[in-house]
Protein backbone atom coordinates (compact mmCIF):
# COMPACT_ATOMS: atom_id res chain seq x y z
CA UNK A 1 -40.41 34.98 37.04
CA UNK A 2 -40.36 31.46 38.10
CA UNK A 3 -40.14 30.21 34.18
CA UNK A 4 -38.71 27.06 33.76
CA UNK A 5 -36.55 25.97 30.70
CA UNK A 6 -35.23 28.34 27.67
CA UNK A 7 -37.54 30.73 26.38
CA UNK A 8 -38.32 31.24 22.37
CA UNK A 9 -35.46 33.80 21.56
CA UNK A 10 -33.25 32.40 23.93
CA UNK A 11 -33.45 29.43 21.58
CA UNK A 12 -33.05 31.36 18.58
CA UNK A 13 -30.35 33.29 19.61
CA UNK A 14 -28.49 29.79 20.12
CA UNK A 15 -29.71 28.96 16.89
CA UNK A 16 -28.09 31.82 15.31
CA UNK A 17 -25.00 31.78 16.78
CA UNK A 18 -24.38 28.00 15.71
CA UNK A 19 -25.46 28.82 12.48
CA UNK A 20 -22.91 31.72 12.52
CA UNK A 21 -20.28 29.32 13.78
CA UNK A 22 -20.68 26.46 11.07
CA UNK A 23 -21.34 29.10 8.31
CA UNK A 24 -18.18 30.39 9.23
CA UNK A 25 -16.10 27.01 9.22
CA UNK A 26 -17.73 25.61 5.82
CA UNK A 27 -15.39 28.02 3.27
CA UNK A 28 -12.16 26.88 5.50
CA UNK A 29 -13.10 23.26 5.35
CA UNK A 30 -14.23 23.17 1.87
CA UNK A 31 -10.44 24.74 1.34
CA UNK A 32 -9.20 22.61 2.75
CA UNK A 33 -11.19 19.34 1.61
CA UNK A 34 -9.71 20.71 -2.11
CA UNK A 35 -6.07 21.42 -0.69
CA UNK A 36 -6.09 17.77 0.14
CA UNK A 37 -6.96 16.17 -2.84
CA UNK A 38 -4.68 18.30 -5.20
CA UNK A 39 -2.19 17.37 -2.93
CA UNK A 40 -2.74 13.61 -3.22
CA UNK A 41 -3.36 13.76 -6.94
CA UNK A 42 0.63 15.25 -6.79
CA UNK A 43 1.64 12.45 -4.37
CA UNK A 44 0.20 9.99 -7.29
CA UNK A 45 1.77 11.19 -9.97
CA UNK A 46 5.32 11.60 -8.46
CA UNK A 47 4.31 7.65 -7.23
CA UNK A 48 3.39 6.74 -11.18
CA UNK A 49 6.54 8.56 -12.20
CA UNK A 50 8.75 6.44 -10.04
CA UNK A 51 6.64 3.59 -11.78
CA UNK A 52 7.24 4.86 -15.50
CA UNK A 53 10.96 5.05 -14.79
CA UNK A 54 11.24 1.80 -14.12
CA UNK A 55 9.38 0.17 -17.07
CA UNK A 56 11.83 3.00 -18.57
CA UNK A 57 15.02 1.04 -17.40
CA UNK A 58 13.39 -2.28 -17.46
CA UNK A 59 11.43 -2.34 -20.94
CA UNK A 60 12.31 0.54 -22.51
CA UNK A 61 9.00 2.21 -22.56
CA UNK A 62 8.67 5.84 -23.96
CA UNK A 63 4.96 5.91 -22.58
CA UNK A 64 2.08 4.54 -20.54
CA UNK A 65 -0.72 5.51 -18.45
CA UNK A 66 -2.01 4.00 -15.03
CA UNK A 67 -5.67 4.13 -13.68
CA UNK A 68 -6.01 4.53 -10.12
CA UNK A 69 -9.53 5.57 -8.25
CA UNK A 70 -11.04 6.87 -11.40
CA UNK A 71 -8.28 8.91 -12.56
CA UNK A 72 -6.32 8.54 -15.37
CA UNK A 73 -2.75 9.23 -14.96
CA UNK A 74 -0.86 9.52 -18.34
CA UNK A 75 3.29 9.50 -18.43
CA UNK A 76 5.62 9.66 -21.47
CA UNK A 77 9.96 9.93 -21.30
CA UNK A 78 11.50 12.36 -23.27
CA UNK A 79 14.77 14.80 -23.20
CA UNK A 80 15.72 12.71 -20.37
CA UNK A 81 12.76 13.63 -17.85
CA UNK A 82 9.10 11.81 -16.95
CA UNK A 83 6.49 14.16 -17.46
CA UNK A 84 3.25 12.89 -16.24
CA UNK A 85 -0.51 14.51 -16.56
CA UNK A 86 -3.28 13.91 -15.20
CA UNK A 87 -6.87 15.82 -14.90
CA UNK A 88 -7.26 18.07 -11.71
CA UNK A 89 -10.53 19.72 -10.06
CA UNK A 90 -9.25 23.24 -11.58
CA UNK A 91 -8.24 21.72 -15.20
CA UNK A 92 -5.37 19.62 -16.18
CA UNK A 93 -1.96 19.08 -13.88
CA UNK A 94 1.58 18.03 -14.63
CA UNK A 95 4.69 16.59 -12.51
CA UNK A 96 7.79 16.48 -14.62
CA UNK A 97 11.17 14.43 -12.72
CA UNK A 98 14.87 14.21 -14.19
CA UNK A 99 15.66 10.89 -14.83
């Protein structure tokens, strides 16, 4: 037994178990990839909010929508509150603030 190197299924068995290892981390990082970018789509629209209330005070403006990376973010003022939507990986999303 004076073999030098890995043999064949000592190289598949680390083969498997790094395939076991990475198959096991894609579903939690693919979570979490999508937990991310709902939560900066939120972060957006509270930011465009803050924007439509003041055109609001400033202008007067019942409604207006702001473009930013590729998604539209729509906002209109009514019963004293910004409600602003915009479209979401899972359908369409809404942050509503008191003025």
């Amino acid at each position: 037994m004076d073999e030098k190197g890995q043999s064949w299924p000592e190289a598949m068995l680390s083969l498997v178990i790094i395939l076991v290892i990475f198959s096991s981390l894609l579903p939690m990082a693919t979570k979490l990839t999508s937990s991310v970018l709902i939560k900066k789509n939120a972060m957006i629209a509270a930011e465009t909010s803050f924007q439509a209330a003041i055109h609001f005070r400033a202008n007067g403006q019942l409604s207006g929508s702001r473009t930013h990376e590729g998604r539209d973010y729509h906002w209109t003022v009514s019963g004293g509150e910004i409600c602003v939507t915009y479209e979401e990986v899972r359908g369409l999303g809404s942050k509503c603030v008191n003025l």
